[in-house]
N, C-alpha and C. Protein backbone atom coordinates (compact mmCIF):
# COMPACT_ATOMS: atom_id res chain seq x y z
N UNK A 1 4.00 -6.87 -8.80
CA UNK A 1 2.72 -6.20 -8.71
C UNK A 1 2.69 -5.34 -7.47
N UNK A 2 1.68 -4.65 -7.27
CA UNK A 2 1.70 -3.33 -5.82
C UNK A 2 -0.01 -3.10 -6.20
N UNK A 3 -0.34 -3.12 -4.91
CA UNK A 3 -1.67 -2.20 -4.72
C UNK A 3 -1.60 -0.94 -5.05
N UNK A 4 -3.19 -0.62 -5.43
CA UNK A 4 -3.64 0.81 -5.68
C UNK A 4 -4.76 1.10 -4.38
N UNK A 5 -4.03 1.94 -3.27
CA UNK A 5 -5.02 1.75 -2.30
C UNK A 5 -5.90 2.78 -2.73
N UNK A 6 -7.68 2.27 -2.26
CA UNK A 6 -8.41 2.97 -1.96
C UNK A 6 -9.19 2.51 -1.15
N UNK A 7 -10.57 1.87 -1.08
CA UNK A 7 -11.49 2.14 0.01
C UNK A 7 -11.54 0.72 0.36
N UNK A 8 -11.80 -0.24 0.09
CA UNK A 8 -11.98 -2.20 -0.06
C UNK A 8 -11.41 -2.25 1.53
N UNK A 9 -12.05 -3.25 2.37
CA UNK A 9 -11.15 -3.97 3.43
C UNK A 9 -10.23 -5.23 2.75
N UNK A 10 -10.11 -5.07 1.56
CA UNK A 10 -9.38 -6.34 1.64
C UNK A 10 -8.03 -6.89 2.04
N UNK A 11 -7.01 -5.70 1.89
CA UNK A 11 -5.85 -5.68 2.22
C UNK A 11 -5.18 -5.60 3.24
N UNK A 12 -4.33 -6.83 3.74
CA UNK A 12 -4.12 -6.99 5.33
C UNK A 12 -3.04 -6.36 5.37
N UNK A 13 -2.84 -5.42 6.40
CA UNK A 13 -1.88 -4.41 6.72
C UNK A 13 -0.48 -5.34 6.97
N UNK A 14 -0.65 -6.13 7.55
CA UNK A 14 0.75 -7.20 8.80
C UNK A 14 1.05 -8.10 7.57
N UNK A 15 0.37 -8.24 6.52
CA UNK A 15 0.65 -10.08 5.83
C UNK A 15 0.99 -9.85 4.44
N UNK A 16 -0.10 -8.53 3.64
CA UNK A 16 0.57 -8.23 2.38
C UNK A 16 0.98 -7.35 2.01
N UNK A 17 2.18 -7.52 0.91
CA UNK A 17 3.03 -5.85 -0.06
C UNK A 17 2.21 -5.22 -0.14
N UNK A 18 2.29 -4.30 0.64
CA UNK A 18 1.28 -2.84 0.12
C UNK A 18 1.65 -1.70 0.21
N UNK A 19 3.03 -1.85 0.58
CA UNK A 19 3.67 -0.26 0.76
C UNK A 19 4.59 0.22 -0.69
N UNK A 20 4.53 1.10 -1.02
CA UNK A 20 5.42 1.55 -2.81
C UNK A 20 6.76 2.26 -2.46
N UNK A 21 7.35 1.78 -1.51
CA UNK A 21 9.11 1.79 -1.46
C UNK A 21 9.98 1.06 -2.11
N UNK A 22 10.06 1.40 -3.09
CA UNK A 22 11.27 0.42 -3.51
C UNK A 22 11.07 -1.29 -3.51
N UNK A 23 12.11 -2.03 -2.88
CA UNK A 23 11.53 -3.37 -2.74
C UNK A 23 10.77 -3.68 -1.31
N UNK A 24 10.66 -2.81 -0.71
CA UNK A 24 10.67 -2.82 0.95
C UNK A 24 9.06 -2.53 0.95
N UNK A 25 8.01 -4.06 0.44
CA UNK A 25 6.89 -3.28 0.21
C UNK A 25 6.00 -3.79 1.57
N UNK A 26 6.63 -4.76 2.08
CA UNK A 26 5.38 -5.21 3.54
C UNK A 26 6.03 -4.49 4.50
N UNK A 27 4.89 -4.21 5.35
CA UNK A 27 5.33 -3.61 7.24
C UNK A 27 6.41 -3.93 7.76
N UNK A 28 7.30 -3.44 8.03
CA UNK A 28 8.53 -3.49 8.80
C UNK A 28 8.25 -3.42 10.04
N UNK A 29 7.24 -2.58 10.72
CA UNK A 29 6.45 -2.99 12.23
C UNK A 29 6.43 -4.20 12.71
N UNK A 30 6.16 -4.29 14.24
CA UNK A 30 5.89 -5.18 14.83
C UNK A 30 4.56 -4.89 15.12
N UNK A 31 3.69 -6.20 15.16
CA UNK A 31 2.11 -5.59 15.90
C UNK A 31 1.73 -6.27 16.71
N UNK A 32 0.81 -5.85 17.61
CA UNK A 32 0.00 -6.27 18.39
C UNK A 32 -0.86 -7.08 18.35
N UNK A 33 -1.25 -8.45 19.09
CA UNK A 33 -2.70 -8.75 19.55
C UNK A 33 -4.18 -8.10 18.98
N UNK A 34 -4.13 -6.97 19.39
CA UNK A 34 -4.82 -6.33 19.86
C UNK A 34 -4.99 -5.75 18.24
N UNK A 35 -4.22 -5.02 17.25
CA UNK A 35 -4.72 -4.78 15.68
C UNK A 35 -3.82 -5.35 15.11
N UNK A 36 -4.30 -6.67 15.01
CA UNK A 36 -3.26 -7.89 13.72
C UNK A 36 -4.50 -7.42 12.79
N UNK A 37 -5.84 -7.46 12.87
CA UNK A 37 -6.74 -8.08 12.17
C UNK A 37 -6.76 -6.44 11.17
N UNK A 38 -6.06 -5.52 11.57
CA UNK A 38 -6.19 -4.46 11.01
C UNK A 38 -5.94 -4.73 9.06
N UNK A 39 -6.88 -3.54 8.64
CA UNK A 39 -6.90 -3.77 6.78
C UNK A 39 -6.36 -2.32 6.42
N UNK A 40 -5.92 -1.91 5.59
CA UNK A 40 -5.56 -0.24 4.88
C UNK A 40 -6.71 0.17 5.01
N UNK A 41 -7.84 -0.20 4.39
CA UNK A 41 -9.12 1.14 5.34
C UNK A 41 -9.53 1.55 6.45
N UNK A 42 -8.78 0.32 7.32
CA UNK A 42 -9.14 1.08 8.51
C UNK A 42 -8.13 2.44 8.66
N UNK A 43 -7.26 2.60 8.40
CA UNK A 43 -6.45 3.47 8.20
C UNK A 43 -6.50 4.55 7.82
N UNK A 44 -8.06 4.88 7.19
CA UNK A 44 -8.33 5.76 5.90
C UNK A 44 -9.81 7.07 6.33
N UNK A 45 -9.27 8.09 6.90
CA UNK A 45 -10.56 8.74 6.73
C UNK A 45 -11.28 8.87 5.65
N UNK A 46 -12.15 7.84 5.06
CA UNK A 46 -12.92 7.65 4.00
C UNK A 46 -13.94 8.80 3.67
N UNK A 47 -14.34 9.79 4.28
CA UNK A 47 -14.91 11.10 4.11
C UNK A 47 -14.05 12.06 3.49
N UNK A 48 -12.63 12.28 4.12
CA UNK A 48 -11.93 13.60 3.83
C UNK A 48 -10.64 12.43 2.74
N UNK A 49 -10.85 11.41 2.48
CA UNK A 49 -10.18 10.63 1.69
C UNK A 49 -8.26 11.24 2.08
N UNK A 50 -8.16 10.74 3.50
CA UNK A 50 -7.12 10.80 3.79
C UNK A 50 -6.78 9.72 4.62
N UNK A 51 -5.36 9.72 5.07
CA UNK A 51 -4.61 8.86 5.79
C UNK A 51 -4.92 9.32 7.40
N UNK A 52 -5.82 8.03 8.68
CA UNK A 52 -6.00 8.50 9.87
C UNK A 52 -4.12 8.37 10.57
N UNK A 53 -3.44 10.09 10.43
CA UNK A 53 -2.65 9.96 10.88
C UNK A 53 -2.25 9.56 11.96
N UNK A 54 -2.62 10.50 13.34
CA UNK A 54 -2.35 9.45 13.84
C UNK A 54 -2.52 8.17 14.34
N UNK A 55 -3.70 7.49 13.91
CA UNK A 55 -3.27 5.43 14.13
C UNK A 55 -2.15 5.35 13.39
N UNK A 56 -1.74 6.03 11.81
CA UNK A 56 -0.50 5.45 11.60
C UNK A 56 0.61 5.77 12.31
N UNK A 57 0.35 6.81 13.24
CA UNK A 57 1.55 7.23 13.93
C UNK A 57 1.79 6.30 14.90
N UNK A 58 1.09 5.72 15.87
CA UNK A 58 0.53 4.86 17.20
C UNK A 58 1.06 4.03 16.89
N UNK A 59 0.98 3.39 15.35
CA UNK A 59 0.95 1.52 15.60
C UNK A 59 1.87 0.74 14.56
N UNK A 60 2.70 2.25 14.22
CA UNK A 60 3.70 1.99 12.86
C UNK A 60 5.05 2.64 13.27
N UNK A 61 6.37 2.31 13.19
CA UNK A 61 7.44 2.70 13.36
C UNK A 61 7.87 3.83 11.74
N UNK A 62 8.60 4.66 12.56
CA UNK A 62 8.44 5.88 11.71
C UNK A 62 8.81 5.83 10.37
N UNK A 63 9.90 4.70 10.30
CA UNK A 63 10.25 4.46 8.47
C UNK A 63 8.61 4.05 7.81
N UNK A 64 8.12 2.98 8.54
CA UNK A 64 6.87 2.45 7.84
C UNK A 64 5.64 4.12 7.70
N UNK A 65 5.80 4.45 9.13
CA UNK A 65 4.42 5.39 9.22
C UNK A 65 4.75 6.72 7.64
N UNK A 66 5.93 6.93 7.46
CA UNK A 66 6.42 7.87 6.64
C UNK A 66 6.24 7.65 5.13
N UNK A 67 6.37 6.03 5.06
CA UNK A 67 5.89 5.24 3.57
C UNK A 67 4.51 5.47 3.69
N UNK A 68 3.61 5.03 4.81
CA UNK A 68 2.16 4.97 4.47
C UNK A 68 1.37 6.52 4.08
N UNK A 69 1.96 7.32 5.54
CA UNK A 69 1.62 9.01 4.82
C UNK A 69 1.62 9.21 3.51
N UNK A 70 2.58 8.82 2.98
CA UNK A 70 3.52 9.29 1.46
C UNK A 70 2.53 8.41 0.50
N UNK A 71 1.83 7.21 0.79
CA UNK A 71 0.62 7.24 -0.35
C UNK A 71 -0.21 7.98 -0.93
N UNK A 72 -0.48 8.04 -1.91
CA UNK A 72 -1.24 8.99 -2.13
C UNK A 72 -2.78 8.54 -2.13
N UNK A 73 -3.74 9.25 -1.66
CA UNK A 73 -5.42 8.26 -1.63
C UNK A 73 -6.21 8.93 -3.02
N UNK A 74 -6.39 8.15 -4.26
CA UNK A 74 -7.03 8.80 -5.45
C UNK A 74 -8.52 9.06 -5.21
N UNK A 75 -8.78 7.81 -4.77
CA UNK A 75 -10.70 7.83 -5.05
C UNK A 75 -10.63 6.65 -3.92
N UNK A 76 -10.95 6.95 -2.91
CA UNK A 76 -11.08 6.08 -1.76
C UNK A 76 -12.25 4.89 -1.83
N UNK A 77 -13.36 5.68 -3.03
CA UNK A 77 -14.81 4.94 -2.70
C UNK A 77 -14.83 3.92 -4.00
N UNK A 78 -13.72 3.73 -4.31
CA UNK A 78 -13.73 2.23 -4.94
C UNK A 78 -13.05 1.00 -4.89
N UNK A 79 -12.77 -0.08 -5.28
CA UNK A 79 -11.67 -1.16 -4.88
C UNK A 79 -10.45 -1.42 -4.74
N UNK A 80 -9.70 -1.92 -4.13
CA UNK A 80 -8.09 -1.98 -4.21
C UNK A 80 -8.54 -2.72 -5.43
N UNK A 81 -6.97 -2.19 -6.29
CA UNK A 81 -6.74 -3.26 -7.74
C UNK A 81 -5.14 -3.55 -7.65
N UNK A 82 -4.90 -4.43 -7.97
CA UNK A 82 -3.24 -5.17 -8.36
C UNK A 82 -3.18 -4.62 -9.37
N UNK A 83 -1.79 -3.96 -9.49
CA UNK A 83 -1.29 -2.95 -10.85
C UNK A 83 0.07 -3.71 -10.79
N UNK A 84 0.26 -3.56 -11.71
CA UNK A 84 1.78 -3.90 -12.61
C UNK A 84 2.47 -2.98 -12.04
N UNK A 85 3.60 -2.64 -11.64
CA UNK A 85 3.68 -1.45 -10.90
C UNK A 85 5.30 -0.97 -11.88
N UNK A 86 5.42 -1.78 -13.20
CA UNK A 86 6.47 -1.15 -13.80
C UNK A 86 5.49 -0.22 -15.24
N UNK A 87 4.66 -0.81 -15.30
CA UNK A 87 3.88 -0.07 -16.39
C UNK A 87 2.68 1.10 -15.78
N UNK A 88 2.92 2.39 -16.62
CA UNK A 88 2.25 3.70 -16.73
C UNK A 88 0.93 3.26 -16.34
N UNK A 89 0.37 2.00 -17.32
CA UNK A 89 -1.42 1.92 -16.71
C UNK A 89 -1.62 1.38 -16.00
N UNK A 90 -0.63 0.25 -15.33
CA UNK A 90 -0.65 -0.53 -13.96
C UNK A 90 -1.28 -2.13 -14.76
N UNK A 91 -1.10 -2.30 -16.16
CA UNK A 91 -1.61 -3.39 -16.76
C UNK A 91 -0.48 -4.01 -16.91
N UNK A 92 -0.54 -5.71 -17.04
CA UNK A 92 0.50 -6.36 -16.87
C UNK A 92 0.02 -6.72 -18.75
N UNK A 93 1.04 -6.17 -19.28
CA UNK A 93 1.47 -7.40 -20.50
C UNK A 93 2.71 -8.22 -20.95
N UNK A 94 2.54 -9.34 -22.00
CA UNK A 94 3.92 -10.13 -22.12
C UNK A 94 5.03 -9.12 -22.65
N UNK A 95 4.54 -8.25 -22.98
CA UNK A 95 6.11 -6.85 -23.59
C UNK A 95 6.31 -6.38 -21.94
N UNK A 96 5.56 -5.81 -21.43
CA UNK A 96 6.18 -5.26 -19.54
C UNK A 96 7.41 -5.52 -19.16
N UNK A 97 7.45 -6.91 -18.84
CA UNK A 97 8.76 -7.00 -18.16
C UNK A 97 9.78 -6.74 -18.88
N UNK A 98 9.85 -6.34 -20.28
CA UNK A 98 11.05 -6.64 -21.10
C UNK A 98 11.34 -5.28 -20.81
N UNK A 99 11.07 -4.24 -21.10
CA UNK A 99 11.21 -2.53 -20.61
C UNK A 99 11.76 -2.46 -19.16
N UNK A 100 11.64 -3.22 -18.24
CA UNK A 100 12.27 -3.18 -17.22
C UNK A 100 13.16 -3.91 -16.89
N UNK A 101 13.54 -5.53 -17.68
CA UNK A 101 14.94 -5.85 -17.41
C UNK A 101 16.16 -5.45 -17.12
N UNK A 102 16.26 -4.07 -17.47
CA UNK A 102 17.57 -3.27 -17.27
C UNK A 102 18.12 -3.27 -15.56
N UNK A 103 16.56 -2.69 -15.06
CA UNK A 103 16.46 -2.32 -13.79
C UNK A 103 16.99 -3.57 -12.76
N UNK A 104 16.82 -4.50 -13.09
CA UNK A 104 17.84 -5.74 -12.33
C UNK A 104 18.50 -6.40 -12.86
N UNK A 105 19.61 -6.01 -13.74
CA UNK A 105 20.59 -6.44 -14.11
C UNK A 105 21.91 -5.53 -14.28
């Protein structure tokens, strides 16, 4: 599964998969004290529905800061959702995984 970021605090930057690289989906950063408690919206100019570059520049090492840029923000002013992230609608069904078995084996 992979997040669909948009606007929600729910998603902890330091603790869960939320980045869409490949398998490399949690922070590779080290963090601080000071923003552990940080979520993906804080991250998010929620007006111009963009990425606040630079905090990601500040507080993310450049492989990570380069994954987070590279999200794309659809509609900021509604919820993160868990998507299937091998299927087109992001819906998980019992046929899904079978279309992608190839891919790890």
């Amino acid at each position: 599964m992979q997040w669909r970021i948009e606007s929600d605090n729910s998603i902890h930057v330091w603790t869960q998969p939320w980045l869409r690289s490949g398998n490399d989906l949690y922070v590779s950063s080290t963090h601080s004290h000071d923003n552990y408690d940080v979520k993906v919206s804080d991250l998010i100019h929620h007006d111009k529905c963009v990425w606040k570059r630079d905090m990601v520049e500040e507080n993310f090492n450049s492989i990570d800061a380069a994954k987070i840029l590279n999200i794309p923000l659809l509609n900021v002013f509604e919820n993160e959702k868990v998507l299937w992230k091998f299927s087109s609608s992001g819906d998980y069904t019992v046929r899904s995984p079978y279309h992608n078995y190839g891919e790890y084996h």
